[in-house]
Protein backbone atom coordinates (compact mmCIF):
# COMPACT_ATOMS: atom_id res chain seq x y z
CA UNK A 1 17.93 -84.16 21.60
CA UNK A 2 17.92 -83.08 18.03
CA UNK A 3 21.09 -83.94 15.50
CA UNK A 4 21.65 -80.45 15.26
CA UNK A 5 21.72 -80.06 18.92
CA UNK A 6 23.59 -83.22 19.53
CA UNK A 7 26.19 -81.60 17.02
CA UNK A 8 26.66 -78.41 18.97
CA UNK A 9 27.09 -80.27 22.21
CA UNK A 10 29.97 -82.79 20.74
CA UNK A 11 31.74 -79.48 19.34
CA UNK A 12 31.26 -77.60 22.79
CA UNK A 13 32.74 -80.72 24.21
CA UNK A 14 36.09 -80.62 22.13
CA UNK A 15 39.38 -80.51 22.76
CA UNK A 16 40.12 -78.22 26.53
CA UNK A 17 40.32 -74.59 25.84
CA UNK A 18 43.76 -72.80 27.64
CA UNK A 19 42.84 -69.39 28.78
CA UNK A 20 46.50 -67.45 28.79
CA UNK A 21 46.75 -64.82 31.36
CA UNK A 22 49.71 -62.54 30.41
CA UNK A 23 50.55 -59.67 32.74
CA UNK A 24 54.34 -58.73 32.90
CA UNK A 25 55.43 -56.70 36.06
CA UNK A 26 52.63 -57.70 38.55
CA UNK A 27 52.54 -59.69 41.40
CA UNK A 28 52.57 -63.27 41.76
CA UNK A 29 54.34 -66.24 39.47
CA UNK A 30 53.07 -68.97 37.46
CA UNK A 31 53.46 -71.41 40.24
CA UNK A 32 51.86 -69.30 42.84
CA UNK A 33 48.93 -68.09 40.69
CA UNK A 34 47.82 -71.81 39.44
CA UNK A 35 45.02 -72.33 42.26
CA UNK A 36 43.43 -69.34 41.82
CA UNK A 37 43.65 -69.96 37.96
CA UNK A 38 42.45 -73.50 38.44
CA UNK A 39 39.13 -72.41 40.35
CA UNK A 40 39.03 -69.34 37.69
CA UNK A 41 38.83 -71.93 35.12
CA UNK A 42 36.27 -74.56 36.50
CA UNK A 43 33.67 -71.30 36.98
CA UNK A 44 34.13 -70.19 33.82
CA UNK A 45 33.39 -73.83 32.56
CA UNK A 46 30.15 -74.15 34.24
CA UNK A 47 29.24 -71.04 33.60
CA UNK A 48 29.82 -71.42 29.93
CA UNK A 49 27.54 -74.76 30.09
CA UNK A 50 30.45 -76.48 29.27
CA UNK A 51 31.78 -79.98 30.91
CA UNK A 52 34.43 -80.03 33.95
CA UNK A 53 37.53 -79.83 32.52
CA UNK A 54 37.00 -77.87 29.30
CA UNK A 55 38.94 -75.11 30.02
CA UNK A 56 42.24 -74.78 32.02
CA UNK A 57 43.88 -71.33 32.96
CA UNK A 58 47.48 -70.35 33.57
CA UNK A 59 49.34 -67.10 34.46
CA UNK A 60 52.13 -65.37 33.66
CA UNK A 61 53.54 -62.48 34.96
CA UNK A 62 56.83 -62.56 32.58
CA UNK A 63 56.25 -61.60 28.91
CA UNK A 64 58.09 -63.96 27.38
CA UNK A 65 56.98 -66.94 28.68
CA UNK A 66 53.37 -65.41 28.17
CA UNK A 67 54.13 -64.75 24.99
CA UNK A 68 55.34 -68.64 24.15
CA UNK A 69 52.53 -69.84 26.15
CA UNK A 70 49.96 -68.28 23.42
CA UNK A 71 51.71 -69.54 20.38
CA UNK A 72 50.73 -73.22 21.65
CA UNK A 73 47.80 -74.58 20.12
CA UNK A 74 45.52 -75.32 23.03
CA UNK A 75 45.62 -71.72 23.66
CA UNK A 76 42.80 -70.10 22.05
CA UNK A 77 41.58 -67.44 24.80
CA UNK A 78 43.55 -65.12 27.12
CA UNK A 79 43.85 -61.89 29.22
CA UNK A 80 46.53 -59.22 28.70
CA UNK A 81 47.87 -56.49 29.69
CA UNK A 82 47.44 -53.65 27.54
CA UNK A 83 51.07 -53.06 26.71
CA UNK A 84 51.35 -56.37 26.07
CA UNK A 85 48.81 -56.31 23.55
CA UNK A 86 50.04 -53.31 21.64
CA UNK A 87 53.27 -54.99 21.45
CA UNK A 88 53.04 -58.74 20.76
CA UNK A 89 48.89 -58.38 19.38
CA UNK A 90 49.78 -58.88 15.82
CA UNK A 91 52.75 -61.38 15.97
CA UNK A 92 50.51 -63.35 18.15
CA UNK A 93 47.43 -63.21 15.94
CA UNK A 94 45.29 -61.37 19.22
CA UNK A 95 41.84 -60.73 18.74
CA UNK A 96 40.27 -58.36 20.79
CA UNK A 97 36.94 -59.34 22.25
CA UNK A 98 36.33 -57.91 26.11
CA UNK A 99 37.64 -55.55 28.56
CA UNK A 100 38.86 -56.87 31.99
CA UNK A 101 37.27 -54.48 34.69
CA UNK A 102 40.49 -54.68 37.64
CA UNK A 103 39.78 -54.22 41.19
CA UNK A 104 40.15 -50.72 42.19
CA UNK A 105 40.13 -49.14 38.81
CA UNK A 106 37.72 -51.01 36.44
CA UNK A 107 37.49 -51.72 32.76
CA UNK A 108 40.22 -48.17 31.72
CA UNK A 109 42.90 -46.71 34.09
CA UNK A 110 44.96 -43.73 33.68
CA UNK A 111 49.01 -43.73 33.63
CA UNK A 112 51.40 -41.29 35.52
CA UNK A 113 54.34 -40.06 35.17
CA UNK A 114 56.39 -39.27 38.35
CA UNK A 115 59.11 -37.40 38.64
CA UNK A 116 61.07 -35.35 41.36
CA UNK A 117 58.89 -31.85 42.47
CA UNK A 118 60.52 -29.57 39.85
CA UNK A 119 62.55 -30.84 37.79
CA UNK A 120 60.56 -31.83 35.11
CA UNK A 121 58.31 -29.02 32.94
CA UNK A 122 58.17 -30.96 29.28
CA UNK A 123 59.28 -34.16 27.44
CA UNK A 124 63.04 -32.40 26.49
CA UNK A 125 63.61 -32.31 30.36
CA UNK A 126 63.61 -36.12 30.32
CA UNK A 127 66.90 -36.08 27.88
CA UNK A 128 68.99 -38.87 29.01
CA UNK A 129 67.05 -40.05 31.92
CA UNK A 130 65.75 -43.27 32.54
CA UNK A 131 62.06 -43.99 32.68
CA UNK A 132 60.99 -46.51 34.91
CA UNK A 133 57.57 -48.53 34.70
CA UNK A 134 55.78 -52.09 34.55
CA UNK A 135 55.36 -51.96 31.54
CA UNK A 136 58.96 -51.19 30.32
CA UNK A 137 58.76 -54.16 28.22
CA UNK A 138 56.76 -52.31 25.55
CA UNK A 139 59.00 -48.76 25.37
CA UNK A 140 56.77 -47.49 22.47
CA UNK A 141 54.35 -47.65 25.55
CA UNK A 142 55.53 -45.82 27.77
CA UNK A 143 57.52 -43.27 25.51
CA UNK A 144 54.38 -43.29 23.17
CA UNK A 145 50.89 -44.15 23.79
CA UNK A 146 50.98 -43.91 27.69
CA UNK A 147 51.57 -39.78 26.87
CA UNK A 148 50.23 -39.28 23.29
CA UNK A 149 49.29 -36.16 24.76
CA UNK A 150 52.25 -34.78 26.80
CA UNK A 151 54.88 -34.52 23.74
CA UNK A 152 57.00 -37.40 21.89
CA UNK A 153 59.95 -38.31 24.86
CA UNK A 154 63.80 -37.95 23.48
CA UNK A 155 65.33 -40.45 21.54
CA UNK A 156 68.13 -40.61 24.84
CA UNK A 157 65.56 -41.71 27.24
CA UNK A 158 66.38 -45.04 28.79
CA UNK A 159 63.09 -47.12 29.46
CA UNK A 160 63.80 -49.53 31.71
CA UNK A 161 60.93 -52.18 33.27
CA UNK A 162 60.72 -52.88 37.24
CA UNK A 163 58.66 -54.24 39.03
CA UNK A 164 60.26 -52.27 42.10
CA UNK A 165 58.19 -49.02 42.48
CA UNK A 166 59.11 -47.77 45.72
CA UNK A 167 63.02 -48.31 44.25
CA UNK A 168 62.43 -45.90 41.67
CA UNK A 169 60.55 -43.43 43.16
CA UNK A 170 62.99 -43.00 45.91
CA UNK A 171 65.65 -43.10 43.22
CA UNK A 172 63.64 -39.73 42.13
CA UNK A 173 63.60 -38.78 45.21
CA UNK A 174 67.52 -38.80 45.70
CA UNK A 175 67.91 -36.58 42.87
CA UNK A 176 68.88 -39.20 40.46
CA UNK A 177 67.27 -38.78 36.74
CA UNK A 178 64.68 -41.03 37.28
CA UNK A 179 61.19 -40.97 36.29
CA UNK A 180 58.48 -43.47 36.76
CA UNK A 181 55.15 -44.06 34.68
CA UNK A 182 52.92 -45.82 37.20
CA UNK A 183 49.60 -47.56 36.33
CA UNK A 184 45.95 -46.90 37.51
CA UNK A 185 46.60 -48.66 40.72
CA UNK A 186 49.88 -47.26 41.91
CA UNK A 187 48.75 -43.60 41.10
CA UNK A 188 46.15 -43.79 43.15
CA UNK A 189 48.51 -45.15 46.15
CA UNK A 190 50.62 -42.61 45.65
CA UNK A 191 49.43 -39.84 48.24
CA UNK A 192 49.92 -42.52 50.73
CA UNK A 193 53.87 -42.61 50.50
CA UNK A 194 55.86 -41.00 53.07
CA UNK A 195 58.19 -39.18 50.56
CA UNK A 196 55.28 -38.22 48.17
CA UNK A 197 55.48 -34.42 49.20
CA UNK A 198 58.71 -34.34 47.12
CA UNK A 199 56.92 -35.90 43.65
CA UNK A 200 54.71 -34.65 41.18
CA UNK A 201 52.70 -35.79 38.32
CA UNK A 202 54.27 -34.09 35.55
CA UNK A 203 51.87 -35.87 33.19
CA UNK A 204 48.98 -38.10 32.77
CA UNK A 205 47.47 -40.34 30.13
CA UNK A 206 44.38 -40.34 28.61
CA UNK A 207 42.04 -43.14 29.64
CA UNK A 208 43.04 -46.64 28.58
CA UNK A 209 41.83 -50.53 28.86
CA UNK A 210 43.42 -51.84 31.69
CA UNK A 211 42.99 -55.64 30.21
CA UNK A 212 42.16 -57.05 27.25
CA UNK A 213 40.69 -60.11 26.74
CA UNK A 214 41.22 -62.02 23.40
CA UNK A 215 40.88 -65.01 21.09
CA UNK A 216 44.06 -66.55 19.86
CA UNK A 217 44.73 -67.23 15.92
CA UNK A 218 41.24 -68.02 15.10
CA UNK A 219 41.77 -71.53 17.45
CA UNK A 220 38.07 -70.98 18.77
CA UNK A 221 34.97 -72.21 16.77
CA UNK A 222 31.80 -69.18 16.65
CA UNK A 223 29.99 -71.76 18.71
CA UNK A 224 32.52 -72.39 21.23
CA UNK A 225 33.73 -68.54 22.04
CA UNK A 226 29.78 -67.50 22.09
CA UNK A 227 29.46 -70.03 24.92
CA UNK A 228 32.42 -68.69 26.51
CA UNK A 229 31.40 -65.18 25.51
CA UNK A 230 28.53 -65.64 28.08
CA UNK A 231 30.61 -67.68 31.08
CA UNK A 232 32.51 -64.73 30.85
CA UNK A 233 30.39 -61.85 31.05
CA UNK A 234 28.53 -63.41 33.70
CA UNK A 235 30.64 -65.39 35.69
CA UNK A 236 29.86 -63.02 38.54
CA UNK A 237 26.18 -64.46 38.73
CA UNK A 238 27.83 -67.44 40.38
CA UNK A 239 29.30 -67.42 43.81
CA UNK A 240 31.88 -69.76 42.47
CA UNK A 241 32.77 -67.18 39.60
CA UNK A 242 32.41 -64.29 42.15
CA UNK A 243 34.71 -65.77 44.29
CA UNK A 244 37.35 -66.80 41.04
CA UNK A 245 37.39 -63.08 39.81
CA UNK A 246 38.13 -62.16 43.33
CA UNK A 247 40.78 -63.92 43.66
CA UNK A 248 42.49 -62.70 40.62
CA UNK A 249 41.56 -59.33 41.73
CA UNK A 250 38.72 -58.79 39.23
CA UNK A 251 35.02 -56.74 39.17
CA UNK A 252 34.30 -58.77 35.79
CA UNK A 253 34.53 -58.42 32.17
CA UNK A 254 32.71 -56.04 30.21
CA UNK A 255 32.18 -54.72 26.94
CA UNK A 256 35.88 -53.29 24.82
CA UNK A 257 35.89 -49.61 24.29
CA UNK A 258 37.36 -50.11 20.73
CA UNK A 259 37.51 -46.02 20.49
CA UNK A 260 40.02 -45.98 23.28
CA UNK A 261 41.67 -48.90 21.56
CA UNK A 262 42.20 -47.92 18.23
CA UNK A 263 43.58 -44.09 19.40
CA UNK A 264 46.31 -46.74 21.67
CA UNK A 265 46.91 -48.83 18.73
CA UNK A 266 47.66 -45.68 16.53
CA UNK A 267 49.61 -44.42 19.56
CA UNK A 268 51.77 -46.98 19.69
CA UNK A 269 52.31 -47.73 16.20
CA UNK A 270 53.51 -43.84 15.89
CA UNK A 271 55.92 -44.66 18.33
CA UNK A 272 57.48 -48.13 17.22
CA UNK A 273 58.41 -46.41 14.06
């Protein structure tokens, strides 16, 4: 082994690597997550060529404690939700690197809004409702750069984040002035309610990431993230890392669309103001 090489192996080697899963609003907790993070984490090791125990995972499906999580120092790498990103990205120092292809919908999704059959034709019929979605924890979101298209929402709209779908829509349902913005995923299970006869799409997003993978304040070395660079973008070669992304309900993680990005990003920064 040459000095040089020697080098590059000791600075692999360093310090363990905490990748920081932040997804606010989805299932599962921290607690319940951890094995399926723990087995994510020892693929991606190998896979990177690096030694047992160089990287360790967590999850977290609040965004606050995601959000403190990332400001540690071990935690150089992570996954987020798109939202998530847009809101916390530059206070956290977030560098975009990947996209995180989801189960069922892939690397972008598109976002819904749902509302009761006729009662909403434009973004002034939403005046003083309430706007229910996942990712109510970033409103410039979901009043902003989920509908860039569709019309700026009133200032009196209430945007409120549950988890509890099914809630709001039949809230909708009832009459009440309810809308929801669903993701990907629960637009396309939406033909399968019962009730869904009485709701309609009254607007729909333009294609956007679904996850974003990212480095953390600069905390990774060039050598180290082009090792994990790799474990990542093939950790489906390994039955090990097929099995990991499975169980975190993954395809893989593939090149960012920084086009679809940057028209969020100006999105949501339009709508923050």
């Amino acid at each position: 082994m040459t000095l040089s090489t020697l080098l590059a192996a000791i600075a692999l080697a360093a310090d363990p690597v905490a990748f920081v899963a932040v997804a606010p609003g989805y299932p599962g907790t921290t607690a319940e997550a951890q094995a399926s993070m723990d087995a994510f984490a020892a693929a991606l090791a190998a896979q990177s060529g690096l030694p047992a125990g160089s990287v360790t995972a967590a999850y977290f499906e609040k965004d606050r404690p995601g959000a403190e999580r990332l400001q540690k120092p071990d935690a150089a790498l992570g996954m987020v939700a798109l939202p998530f990103f847009l809101k916390e990205g530059e206070a956290l120092r977030l560098e975009p690197r990947l996209g995180a292809a989801q189960k069922g919908t892939g690397a972008t999704e598109v976002w819904a809004l749902v509302a009761k059959k006729g009662r909403v034709n434009g973004p002034a019929s939403l005046d003083g409702w309430q706007v229910s979605s996942v990712a109510g924890y970033a409103p410039a979101f979901v009043t902003g750069t989920a509908l860039a298209g569709w019309g700026r929402m009133p200032s009196t709209v209430k945007v409120v984040q549950s988890s509890q779908v099914l809630s709001s829509l039949r809230k909708a349902v009832a009459g009440e002035n309810v809308a929801v913005l669903l993701d990907g995923a629960q637009a396309a299970a939406l033909p399968t309610l019962p009730f869904a006869a009485e709701l309609e799409v009254v607007a729909r997003s333009a294609p956007l990431p679904t996850g974003v993978v990212v480095t953390v304040a600069k905390r990774l070395t060039p050598e180290r993230w082009k090792a994990l660079e790799k474990g990542l973008r093939q950790l489906g070669d390994r039955p090990d890392g097929a099995a990991a992304l499975e169980a975190i309900r993954l395809q893989g993680f593939v090149p960012l669309d920084s086009e679809l990005l940057a028209a969020a990003r100006k999105a949501y920064a339009g709508a923050a103001k």
